[in-house]
C-alpha atoms as a PDB file:
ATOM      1  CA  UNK A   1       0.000   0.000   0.000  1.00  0.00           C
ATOM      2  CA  UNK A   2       1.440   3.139  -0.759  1.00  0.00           C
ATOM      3  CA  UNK A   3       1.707   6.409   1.366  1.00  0.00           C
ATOM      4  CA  UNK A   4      -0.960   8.177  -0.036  1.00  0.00           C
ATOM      5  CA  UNK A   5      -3.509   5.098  -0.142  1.00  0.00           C
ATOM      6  CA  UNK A   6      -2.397   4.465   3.185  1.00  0.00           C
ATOM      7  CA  UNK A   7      -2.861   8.103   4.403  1.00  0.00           C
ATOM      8  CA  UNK A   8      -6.903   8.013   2.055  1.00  0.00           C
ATOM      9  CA  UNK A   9      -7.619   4.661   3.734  1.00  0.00           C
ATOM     10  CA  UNK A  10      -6.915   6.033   7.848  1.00  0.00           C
ATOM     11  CA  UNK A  11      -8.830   9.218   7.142  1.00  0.00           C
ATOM     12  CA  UNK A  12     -11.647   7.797   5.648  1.00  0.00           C
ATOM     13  CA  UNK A  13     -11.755   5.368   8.634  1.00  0.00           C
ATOM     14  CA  UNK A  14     -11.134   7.699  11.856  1.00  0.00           C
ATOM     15  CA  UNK A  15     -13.430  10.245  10.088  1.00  0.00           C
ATOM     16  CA  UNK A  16     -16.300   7.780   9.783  1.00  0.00           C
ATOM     17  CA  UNK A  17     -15.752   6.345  13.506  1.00  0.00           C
ATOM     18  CA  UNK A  18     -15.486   9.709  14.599  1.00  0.00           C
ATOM     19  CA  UNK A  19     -18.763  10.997  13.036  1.00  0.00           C
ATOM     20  CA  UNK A  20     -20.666   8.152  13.233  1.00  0.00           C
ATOM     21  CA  UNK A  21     -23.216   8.668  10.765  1.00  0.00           C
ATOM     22  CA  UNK A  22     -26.413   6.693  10.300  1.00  0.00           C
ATOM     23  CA  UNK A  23     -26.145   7.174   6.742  1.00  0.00           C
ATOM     24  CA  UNK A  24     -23.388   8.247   3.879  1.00  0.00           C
ATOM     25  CA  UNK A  25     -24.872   9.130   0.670  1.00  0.00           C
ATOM     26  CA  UNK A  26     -22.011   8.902  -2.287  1.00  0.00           C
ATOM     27  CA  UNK A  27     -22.812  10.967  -4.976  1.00  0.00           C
ATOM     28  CA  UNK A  28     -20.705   9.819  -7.683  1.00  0.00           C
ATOM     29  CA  UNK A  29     -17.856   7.541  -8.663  1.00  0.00           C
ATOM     30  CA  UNK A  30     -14.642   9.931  -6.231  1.00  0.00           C
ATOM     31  CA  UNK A  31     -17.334   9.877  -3.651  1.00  0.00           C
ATOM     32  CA  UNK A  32     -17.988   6.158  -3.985  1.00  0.00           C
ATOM     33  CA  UNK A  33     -14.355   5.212  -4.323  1.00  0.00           C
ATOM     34  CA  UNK A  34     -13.357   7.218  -1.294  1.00  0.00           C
ATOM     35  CA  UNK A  35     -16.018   5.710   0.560  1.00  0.00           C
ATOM     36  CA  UNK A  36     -15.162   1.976   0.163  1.00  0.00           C
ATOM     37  CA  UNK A  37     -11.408   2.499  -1.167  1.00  0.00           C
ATOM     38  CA  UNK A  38     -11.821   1.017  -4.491  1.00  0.00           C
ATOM     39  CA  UNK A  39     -13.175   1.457  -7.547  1.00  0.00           C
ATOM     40  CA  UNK A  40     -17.446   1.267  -6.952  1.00  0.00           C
ATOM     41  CA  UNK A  41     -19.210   1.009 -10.159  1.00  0.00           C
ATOM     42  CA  UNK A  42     -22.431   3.140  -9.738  1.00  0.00           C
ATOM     43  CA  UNK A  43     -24.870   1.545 -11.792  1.00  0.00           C
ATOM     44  CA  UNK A  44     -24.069  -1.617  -9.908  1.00  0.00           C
ATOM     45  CA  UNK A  45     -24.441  -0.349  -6.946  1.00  0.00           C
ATOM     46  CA  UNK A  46     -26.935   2.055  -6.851  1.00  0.00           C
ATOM     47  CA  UNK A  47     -30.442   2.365  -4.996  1.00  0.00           C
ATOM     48  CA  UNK A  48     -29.578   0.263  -2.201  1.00  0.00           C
ATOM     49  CA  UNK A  49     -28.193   0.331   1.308  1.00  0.00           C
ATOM     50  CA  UNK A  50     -24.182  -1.235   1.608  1.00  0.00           C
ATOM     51  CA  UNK A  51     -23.204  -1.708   4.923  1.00  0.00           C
ATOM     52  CA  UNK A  52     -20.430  -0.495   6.660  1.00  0.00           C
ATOM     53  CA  UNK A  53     -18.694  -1.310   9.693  1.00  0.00           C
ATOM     54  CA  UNK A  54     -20.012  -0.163  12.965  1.00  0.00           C
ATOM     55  CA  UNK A  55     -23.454  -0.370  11.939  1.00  0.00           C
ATOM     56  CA  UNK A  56     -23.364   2.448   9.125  1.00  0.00           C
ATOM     57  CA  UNK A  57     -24.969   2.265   5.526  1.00  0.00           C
ATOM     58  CA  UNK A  58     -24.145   3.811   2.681  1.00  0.00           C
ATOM     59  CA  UNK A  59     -26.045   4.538  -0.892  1.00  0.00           C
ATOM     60  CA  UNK A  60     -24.813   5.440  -3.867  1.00  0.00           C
ATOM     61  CA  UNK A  61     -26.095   7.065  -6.737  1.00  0.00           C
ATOM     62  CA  UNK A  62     -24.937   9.613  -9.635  1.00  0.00           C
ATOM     63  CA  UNK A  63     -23.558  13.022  -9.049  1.00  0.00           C
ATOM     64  CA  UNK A  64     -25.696  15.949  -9.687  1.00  0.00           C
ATOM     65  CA  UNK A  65     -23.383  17.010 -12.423  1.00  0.00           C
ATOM     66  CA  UNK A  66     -24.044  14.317 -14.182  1.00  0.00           C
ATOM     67  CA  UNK A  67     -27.416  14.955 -14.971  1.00  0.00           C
ATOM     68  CA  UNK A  68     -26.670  18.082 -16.248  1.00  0.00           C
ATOM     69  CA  UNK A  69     -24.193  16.778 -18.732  1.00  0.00           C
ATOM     70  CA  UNK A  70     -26.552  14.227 -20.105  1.00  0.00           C
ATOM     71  CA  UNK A  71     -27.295  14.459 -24.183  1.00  0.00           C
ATOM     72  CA  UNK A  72     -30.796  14.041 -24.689  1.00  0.00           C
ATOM     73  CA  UNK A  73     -33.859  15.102 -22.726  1.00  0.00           C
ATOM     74  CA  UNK A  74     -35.223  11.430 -22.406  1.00  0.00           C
ATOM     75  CA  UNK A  75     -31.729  10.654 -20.298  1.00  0.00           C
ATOM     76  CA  UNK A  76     -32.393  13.582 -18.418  1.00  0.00           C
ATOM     77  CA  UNK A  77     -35.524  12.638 -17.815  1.00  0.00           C
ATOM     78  CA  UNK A  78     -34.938   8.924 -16.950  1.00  0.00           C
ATOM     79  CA  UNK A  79     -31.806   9.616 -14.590  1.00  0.00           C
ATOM     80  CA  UNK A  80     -33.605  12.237 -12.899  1.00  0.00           C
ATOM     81  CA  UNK A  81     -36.447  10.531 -11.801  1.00  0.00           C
ATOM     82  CA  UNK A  82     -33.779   7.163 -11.084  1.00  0.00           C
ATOM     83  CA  UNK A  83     -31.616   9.751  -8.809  1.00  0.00           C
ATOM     84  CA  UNK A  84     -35.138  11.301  -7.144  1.00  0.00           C
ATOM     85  CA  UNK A  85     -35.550   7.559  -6.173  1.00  0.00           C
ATOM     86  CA  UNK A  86     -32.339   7.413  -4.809  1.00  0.00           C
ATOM     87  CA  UNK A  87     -32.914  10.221  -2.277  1.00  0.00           C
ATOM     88  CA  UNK A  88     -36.247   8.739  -1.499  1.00  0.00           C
ATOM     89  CA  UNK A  89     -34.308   5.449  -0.611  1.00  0.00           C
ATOM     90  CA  UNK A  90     -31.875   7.325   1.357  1.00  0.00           C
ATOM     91  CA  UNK A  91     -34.628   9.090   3.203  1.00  0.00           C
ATOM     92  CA  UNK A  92     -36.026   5.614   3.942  1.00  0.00           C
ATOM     93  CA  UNK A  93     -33.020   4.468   5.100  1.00  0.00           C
ATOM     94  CA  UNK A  94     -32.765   7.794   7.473  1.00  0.00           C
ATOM     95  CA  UNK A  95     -36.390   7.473   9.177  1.00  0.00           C
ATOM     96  CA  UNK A  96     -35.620   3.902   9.856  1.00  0.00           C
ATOM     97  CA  UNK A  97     -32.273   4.180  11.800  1.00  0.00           C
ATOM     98  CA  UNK A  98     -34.011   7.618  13.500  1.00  0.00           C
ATOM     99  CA  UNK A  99     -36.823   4.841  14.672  1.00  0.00           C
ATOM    100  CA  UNK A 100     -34.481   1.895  15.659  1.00  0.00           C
ATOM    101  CA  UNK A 101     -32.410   4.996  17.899  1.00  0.00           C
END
């Protein structure tokens, strides 16, 4: 492992144990990849909850940006609506751990 993954991999940890959150919503592939520290496919991996360790989830979906950069106003369409479904899983996902607190 070099310095630099080394360095990526024990801030992404300590920063997740020391926030703790129910939930971490990666928008995009950098997000994803810094999340789990490797290369996430998003369409694989999308729309549903990936566990974590100590108990947190995370969701992934598409970046913002990337529905702006989309050709054709059928894509833009289609991937909206697929990342509005995203949000409504990770709002899902949210109420649930607020009711298991």
């Amino acid at each position: 492992m070099t310095n630099a993954r080394h360095y990526e991999e024990n801030f992404r940890t300590t920063t997740l144990a020391a926030i703790k959150p129910a939930l971490v919503v990666a928008m995009g592939a950098t997000a994803a990849q810094s999340v789990f520290g490797k290369i996430t496919p998003i369409n694989r991996n999308r729309g549903r909850a990936i566990d974590l360790d100590h108990g947190m989830k995370a969701l992934v979906t598409v970046h913002p940006s990337y529905l702006l950069r989309l050709p054709d106003a059928d894509s833009k369409a289609r991937e909206y609506r697929r990342f509005v479904d995203d949000l409504k899983i990770a709002a899902a996902l949210l109420r649930k751990s607020a009711h298991a607190a």
